[in-house]
N, C-alpha and C. Protein backbone atom coordinates (compact mmCIF):
# COMPACT_ATOMS: atom_id res chain seq x y z
N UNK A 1 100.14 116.35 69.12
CA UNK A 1 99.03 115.44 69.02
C UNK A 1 97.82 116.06 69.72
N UNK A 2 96.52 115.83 68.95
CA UNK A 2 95.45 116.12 69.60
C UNK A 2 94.60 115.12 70.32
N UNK A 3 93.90 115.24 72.00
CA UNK A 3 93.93 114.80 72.62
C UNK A 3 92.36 115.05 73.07
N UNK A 4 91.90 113.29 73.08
CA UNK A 4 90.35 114.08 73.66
C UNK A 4 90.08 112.62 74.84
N UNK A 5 89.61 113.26 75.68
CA UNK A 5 89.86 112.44 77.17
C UNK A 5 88.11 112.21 77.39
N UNK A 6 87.58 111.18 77.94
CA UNK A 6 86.17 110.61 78.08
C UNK A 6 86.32 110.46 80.19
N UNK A 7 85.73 110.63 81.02
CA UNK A 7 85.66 110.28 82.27
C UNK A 7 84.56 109.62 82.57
N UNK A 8 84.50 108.54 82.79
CA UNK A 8 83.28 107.73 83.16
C UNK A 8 82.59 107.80 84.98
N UNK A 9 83.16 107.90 85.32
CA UNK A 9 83.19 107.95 86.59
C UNK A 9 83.59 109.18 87.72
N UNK A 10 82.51 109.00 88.76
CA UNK A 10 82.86 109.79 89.93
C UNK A 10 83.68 110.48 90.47
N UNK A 11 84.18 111.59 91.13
CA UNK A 11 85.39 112.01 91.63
C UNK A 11 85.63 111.89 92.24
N UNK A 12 85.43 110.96 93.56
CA UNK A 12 85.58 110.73 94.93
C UNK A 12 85.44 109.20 95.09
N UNK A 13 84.98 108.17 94.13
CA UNK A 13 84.56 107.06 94.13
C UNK A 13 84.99 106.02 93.10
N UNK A 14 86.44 106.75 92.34
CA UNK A 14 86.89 106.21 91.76
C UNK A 14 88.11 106.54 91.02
N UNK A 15 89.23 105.84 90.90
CA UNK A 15 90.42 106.59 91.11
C UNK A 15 90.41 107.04 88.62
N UNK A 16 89.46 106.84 88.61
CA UNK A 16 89.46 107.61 87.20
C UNK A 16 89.73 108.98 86.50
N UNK A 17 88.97 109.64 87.41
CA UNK A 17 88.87 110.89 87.66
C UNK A 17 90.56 111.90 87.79
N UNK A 18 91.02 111.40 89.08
CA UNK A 18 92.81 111.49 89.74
C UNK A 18 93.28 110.98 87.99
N UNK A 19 93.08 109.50 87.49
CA UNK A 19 94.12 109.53 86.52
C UNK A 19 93.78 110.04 85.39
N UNK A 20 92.44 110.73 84.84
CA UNK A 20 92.28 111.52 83.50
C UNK A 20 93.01 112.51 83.73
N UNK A 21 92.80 113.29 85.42
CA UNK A 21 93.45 114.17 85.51
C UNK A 21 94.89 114.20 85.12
N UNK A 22 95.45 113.54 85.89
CA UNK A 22 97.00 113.41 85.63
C UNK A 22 97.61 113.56 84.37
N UNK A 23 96.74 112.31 83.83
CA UNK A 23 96.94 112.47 82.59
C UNK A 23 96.94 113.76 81.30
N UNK A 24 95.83 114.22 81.98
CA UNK A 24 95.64 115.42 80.94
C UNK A 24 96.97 116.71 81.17
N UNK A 25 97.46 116.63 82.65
CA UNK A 25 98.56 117.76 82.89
C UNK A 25 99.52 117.01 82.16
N UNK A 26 100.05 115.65 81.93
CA UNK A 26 101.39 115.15 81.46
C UNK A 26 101.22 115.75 80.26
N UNK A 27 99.89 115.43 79.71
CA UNK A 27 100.24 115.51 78.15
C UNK A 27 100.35 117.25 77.66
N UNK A 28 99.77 117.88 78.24
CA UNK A 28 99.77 118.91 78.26
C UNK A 28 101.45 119.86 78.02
N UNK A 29 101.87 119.35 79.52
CA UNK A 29 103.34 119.38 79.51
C UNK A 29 103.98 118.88 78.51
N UNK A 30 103.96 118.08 77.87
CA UNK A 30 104.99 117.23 76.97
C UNK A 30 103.93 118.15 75.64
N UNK A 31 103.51 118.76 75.58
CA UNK A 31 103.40 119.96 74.50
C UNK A 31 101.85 118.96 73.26
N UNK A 32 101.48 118.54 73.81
CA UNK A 32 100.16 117.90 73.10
C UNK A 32 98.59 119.33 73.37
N UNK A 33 98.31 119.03 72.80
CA UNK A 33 96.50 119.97 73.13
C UNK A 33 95.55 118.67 73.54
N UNK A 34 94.70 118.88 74.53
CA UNK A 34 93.76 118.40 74.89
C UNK A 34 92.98 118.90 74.67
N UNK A 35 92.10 118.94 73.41
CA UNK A 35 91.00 119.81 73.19
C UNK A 35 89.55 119.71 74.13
N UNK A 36 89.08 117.97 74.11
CA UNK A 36 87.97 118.03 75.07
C UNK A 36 87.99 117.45 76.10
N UNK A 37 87.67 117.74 77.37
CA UNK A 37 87.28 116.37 78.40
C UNK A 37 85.49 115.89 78.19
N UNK A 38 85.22 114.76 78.19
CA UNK A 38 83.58 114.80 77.95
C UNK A 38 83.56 113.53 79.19
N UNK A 39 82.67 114.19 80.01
CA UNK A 39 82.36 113.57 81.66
C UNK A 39 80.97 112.62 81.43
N UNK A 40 80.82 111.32 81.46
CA UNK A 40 79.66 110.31 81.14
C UNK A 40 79.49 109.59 82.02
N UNK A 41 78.22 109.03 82.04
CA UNK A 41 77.52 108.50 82.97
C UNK A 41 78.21 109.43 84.54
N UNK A 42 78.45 108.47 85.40
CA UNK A 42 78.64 109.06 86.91
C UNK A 42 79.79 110.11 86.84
N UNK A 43 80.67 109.85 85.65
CA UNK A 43 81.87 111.30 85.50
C UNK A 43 80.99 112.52 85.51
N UNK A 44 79.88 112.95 85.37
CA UNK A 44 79.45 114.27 85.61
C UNK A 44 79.13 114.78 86.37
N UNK A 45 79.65 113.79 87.75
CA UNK A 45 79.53 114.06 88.92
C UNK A 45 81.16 115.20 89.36
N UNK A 46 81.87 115.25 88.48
CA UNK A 46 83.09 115.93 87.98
C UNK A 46 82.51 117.30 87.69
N UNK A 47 81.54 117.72 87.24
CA UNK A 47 81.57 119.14 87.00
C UNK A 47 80.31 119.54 88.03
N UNK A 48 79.94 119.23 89.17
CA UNK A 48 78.82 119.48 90.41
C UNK A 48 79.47 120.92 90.83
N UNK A 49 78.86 121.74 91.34
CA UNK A 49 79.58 123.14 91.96
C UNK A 49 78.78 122.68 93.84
N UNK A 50 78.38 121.64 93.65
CA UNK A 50 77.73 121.05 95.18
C UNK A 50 78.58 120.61 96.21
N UNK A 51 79.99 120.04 95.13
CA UNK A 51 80.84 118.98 95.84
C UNK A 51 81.35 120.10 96.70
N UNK A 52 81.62 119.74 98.17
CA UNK A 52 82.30 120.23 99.03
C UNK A 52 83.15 119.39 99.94
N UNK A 53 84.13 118.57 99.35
CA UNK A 53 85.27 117.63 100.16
C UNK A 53 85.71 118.63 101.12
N UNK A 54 86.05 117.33 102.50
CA UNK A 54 86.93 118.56 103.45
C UNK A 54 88.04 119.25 102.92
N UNK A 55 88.69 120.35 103.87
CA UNK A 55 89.75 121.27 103.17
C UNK A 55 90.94 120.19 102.87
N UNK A 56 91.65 119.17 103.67
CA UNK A 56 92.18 118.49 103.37
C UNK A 56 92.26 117.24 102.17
N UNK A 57 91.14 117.68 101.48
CA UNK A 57 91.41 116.43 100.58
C UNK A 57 91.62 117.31 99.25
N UNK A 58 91.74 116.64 98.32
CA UNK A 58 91.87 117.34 96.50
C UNK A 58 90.84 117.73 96.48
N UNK A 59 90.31 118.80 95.94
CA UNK A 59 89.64 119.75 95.00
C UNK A 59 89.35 119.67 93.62
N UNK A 60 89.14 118.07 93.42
CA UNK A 60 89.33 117.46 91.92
C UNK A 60 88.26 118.26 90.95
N UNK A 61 86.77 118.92 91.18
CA UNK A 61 85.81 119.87 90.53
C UNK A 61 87.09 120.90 90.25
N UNK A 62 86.85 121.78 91.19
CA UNK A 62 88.20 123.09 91.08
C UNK A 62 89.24 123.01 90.51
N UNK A 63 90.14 121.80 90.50
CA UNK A 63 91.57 121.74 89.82
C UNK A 63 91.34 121.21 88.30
N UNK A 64 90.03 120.54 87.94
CA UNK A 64 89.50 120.53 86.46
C UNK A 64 89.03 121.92 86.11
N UNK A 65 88.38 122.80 86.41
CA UNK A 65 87.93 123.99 86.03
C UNK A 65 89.43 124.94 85.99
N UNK A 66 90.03 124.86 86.38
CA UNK A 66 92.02 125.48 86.51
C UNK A 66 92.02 124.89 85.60
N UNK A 67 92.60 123.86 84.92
CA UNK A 67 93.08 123.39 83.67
C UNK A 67 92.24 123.83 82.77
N UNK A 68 91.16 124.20 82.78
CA UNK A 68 90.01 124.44 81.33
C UNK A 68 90.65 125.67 80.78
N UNK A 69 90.66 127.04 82.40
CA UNK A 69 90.87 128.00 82.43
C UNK A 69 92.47 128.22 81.64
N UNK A 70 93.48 127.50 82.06
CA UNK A 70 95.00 127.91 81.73
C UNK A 70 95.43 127.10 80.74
N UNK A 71 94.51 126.18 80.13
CA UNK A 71 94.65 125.43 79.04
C UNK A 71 93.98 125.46 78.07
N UNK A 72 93.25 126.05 78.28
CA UNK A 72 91.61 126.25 76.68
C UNK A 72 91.29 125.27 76.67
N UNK A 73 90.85 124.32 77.82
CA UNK A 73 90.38 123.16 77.44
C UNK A 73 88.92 122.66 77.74
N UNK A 74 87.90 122.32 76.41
CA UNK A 74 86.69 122.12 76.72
C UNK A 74 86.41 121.29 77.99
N UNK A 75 85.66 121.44 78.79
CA UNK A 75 84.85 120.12 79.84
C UNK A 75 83.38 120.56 79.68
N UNK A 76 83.10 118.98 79.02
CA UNK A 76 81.64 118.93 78.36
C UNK A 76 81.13 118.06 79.34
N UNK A 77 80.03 118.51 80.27
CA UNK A 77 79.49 117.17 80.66
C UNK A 77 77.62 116.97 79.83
N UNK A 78 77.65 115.43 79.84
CA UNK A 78 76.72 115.14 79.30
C UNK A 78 75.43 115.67 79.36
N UNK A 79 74.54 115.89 78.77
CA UNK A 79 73.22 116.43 79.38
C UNK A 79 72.34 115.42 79.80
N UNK A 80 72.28 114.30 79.32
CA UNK A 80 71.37 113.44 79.79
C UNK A 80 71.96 112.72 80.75
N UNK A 81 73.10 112.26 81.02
CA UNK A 81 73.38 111.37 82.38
C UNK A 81 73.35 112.64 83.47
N UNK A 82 73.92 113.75 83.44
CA UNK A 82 73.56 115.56 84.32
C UNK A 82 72.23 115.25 84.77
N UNK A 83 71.46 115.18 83.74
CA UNK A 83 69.92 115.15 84.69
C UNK A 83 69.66 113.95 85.40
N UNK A 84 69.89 113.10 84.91
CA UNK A 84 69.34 111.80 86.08
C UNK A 84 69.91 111.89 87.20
N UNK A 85 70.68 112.49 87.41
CA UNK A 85 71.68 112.58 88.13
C UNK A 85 71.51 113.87 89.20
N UNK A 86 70.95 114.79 88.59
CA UNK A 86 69.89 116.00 89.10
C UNK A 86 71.46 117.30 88.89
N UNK A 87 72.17 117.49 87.67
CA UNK A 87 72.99 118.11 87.19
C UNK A 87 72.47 118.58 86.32
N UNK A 88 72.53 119.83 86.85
CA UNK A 88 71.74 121.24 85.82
C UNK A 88 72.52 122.65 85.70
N UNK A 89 72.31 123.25 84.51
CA UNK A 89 73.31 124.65 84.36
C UNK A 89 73.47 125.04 86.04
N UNK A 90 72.21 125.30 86.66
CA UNK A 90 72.52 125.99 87.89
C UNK A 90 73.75 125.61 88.58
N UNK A 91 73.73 124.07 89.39
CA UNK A 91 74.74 123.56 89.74
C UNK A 91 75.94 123.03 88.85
N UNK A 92 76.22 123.75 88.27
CA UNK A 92 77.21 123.40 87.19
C UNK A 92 78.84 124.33 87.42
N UNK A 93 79.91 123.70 87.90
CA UNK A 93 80.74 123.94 88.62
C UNK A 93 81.33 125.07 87.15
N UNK A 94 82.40 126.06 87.83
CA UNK A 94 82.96 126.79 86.65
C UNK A 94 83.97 126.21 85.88
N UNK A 95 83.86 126.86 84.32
CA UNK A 95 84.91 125.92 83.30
C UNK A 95 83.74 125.08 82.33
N UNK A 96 82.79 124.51 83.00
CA UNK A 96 82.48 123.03 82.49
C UNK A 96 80.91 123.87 81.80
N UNK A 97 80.42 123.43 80.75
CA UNK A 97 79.44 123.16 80.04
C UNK A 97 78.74 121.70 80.24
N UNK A 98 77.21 122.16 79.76
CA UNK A 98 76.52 121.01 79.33
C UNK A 98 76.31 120.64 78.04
N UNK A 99 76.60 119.64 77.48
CA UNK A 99 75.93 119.08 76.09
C UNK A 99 75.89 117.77 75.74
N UNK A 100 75.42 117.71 74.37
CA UNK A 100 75.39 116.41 74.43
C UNK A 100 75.90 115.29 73.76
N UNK A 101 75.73 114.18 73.13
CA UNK A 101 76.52 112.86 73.04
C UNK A 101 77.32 113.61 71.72
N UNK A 102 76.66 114.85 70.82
CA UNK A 102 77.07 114.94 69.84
C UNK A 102 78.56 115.49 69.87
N UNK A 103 78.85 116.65 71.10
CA UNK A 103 80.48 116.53 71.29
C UNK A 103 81.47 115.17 71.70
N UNK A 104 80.75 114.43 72.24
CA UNK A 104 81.91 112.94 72.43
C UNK A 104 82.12 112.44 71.04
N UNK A 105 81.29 112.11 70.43
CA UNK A 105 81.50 111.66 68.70
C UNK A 105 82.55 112.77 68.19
N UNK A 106 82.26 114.38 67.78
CA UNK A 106 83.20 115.13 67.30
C UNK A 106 84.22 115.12 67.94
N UNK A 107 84.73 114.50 69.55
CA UNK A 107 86.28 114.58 69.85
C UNK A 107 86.77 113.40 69.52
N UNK A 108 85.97 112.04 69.19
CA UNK A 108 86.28 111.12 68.68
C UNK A 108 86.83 110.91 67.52
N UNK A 109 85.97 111.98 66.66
CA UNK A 109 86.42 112.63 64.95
C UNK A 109 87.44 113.89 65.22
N UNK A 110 87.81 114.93 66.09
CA UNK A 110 88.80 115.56 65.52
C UNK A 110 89.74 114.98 66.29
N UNK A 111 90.07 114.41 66.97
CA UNK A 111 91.44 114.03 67.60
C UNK A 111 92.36 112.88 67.08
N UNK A 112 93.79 113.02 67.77
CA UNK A 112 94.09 112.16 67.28
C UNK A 112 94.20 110.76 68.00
N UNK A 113 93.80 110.86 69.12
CA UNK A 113 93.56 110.23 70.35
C UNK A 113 92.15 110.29 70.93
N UNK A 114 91.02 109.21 71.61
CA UNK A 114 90.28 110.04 72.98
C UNK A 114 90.79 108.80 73.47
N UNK A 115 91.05 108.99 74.47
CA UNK A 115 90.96 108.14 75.68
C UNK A 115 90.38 108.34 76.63
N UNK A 116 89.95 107.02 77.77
CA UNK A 116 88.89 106.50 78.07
C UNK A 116 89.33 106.19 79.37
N UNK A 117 88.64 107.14 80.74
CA UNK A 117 88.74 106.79 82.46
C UNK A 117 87.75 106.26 82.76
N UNK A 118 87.82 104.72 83.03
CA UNK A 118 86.51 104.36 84.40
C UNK A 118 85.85 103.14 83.12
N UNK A 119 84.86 102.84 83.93
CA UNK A 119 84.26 101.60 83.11
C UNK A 119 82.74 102.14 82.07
């Protein structure tokens, strides 16, 4: 099955983020493709290369850019919620691209699934 995952929300401010993640390694494992992640509204706070949590906590930026890397898996974050937000190529964590609403529609159309983290 093909698999396209939406993150609405924050990585530190909302437990959405932890369960797209999760989610995306189960399915992965159980032999599915996740072709896109697409990060909206405050989820594009998910691809920042700014975030610096203490050493003790998850590395939720970093351990999404690992899955892109060992999985071929797109992470699109939005371009227009990125800028309000002051998310630009520069600060743009590795793995993750910018674009726009027009990849959430095409993972909506090639998959056989997207599902949906956060409000």
């Amino acid at each position: 099955m093909k698999i396209g995952i939406v993150v609405n929300e924050g990585p530190y401010t909302h437990q959405a983020s932890d369960s797209a993640y999760q989610f995306a390694v189960a399915a992965l494992k159980a032999g599915h493709k996740v072709t896109r992640v697409f990060f909206y509204h405050d989820g594009v706070y998910n691809g920042s290369s700014l975030t610096e949590p203490p050493r003790d906590d998850r590395m939720i930026v970093e351990r999404w850019g690992k899955l892109a890397a060992q999985y071929e898996v797109d992470l699109v974050v939005c371009v227009a919620a990125a800028l309000r937000r002051g998310i630009r190529e520069q600060n743009l964590a590795e793995g993750f691209r910018i674009s726009g609403l027009g990849q959430l529609v095409e993972a909506g159309i090639q998959n056989d699934r997207l599902v949906v983290f956060g409000d």
